[in-house]
Protein backbone atom coordinates (compact mmCIF):
# COMPACT_ATOMS: atom_id res chain seq x y z
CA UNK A 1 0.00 0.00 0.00
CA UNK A 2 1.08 3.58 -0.71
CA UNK A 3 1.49 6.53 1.69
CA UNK A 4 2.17 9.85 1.10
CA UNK A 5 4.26 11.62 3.90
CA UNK A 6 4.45 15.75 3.89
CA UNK A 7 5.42 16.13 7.34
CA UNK A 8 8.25 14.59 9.58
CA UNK A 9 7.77 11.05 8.10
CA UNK A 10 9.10 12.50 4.70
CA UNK A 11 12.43 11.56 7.16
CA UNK A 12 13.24 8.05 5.51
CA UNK A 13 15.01 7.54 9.03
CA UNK A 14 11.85 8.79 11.25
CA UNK A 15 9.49 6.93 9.36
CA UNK A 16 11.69 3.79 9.13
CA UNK A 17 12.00 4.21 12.70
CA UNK A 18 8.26 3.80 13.11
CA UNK A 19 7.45 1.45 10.06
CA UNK A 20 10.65 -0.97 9.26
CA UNK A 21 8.94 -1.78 6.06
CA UNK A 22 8.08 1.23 4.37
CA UNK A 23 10.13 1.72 1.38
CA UNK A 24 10.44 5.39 -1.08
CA UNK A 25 8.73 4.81 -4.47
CA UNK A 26 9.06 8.52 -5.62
CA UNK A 27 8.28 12.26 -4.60
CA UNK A 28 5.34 13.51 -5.25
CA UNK A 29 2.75 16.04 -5.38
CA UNK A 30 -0.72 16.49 -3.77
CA UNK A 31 -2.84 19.59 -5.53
CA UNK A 32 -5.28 21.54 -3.90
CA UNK A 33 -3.53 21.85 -0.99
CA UNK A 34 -1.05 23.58 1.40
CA UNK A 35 1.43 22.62 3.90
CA UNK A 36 0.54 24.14 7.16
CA UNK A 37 2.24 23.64 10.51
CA UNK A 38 -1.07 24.20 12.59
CA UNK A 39 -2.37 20.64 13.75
CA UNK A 40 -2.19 20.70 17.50
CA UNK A 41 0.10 17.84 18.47
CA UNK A 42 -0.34 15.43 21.59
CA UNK A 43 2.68 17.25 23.50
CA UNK A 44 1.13 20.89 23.26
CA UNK A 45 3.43 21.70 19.41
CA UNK A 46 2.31 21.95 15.87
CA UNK A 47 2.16 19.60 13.50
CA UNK A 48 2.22 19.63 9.83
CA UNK A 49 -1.27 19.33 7.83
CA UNK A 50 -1.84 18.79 4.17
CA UNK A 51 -4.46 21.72 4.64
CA UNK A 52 -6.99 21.77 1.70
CA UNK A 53 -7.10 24.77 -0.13
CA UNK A 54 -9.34 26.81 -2.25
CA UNK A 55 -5.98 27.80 -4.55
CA UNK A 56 -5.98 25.79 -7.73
CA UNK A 57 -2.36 26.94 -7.45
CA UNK A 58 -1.59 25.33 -3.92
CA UNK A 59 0.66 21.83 -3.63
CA UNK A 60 2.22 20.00 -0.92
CA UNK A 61 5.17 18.65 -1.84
CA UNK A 62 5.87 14.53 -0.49
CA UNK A 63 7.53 11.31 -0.52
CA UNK A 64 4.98 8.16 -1.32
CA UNK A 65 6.27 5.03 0.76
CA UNK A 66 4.88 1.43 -0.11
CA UNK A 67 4.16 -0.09 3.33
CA UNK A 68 3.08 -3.77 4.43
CA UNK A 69 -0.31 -3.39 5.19
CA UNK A 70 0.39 -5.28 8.62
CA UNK A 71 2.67 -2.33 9.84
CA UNK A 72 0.12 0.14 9.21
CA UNK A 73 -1.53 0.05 12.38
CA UNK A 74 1.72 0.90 13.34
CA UNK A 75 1.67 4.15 11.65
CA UNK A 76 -1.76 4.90 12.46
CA UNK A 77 -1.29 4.70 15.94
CA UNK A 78 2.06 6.95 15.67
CA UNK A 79 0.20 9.53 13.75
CA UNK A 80 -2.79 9.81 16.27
CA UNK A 81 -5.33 8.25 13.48
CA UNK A 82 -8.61 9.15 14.88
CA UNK A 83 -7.05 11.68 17.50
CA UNK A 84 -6.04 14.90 15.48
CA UNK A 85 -5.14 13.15 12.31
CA UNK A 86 -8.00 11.35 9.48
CA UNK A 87 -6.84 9.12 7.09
CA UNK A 88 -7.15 10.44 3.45
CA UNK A 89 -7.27 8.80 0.31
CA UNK A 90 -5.51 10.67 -2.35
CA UNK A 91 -3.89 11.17 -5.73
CA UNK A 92 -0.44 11.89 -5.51
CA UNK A 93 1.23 13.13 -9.40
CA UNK A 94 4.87 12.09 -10.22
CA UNK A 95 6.83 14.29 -12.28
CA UNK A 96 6.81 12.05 -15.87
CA UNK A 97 4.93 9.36 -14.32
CA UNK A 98 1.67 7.90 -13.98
CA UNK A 99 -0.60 9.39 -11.00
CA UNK A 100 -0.46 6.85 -7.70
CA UNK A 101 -2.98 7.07 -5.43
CA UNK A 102 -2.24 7.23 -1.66
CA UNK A 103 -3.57 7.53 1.90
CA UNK A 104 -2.47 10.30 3.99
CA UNK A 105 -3.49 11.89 7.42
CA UNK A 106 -4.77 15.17 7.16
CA UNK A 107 -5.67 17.09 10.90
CA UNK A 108 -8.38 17.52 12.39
CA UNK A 109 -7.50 19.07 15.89
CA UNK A 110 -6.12 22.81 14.21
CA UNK A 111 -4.79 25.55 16.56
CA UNK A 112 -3.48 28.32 14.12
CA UNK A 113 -1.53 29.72 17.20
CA UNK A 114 0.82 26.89 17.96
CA UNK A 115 4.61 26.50 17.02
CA UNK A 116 6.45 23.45 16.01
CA UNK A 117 8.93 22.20 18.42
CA UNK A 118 12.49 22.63 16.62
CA UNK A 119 13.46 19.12 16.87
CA UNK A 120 10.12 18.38 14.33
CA UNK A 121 11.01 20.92 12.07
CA UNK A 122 13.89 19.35 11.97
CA UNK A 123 12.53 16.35 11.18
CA UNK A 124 10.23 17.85 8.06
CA UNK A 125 13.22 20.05 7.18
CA UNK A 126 15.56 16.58 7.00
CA UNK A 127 13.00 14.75 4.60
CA UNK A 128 12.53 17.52 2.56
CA UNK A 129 16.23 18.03 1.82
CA UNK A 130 16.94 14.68 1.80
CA UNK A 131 14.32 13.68 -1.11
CA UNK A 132 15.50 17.12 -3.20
CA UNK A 133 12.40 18.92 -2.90
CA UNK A 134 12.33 22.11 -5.01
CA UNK A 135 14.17 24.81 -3.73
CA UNK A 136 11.59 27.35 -2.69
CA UNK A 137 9.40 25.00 -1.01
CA UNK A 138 12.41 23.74 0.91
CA UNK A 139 12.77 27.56 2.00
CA UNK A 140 9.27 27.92 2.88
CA UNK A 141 9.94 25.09 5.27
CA UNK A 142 13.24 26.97 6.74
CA UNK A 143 10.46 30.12 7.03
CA UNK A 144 8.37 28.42 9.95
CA UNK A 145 8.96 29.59 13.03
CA UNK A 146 9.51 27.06 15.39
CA UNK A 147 10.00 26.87 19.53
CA UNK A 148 12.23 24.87 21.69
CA UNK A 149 11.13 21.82 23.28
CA UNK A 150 10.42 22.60 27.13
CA UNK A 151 11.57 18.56 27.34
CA UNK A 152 15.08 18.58 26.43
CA UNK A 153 15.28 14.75 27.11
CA UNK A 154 12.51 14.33 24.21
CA UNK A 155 14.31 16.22 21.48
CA UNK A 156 17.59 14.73 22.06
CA UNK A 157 15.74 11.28 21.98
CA UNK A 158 13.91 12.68 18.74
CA UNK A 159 16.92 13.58 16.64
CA UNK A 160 19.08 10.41 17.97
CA UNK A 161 18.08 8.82 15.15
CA UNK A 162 20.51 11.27 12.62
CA UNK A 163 23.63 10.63 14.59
């Protein structure tokens, strides 16, 4: 099965970490929507949302993983499914290759006041560099303002995972 990750899972390492199957097919793009860093995360920071968008214009940028359908309970629980996150179903479009379709979480718990912790920004900042996302979206990424982590156990715990 395919999943689309915009966020931190875009992080082969992060979502490996969570999901030892899941595998990168391609990058990809989801239309009709925008990145947002506004879904209110289960330790108090924002999260990132494939926010729809009235913008014919708008795109999130992604990586689509093939994952064993046994580990994606897994993911669901990581990602809160049914707790701030839906599951989507979605085309994603390949640059010179045929359209996949995709599930994705989307949020559903929004607090347009709330900062991502630096050690997820990290994260989303990682994937996006790491899968050559174009240039500008990468420095719309760099843009977000993000917060320190009153918990500096969890972020070193979060960005083990790069050393």
């Amino acid at each position: 099965m395919y999943y689309f990750a915009y966020g931190s899972n875009m992080s082969c390492r992060r979502l490996q970490q969570r999901v030892p199957s899941a595998r990168v097919v391609a990058t990809g793009i989801l239309h009709g929507h925008r990145l947002a860093f506004h879904k209110s995360g289960r330790d108090g920071s924002a999260k990132c949302d494939a926010a729809q968008s009235r913008q014919a214009e708008d795109c999130v940028f992604g990586v689509v993983y093939q994952i064993d359908p046994s580990h994606k309970s897994r993911l669901d629980a990581a990602e809160g499914l049914g707790n701030g996150y839906e599951e989507k179903t979605i085309t994603v479009y390949r640059a010179g290759a045929a359209a996949l379709t995709a599930f994705t979480y989307c949020a559903t718990h929004i607090d347009p006041c709330l900062k991502p912790f630096a050690w997820y920004h990290e994260h989303v900042l990682r994937g996006a560099n790491e899968h050559g996302l174009p240039a500008a979206y990468v420095a719309a990424i760099v843009a977000v303002e993000s917060i320190e982590d009153p918990d500096p156990q969890r972020q070193s715990r979060e960005l083990a995972i790069y050393a």
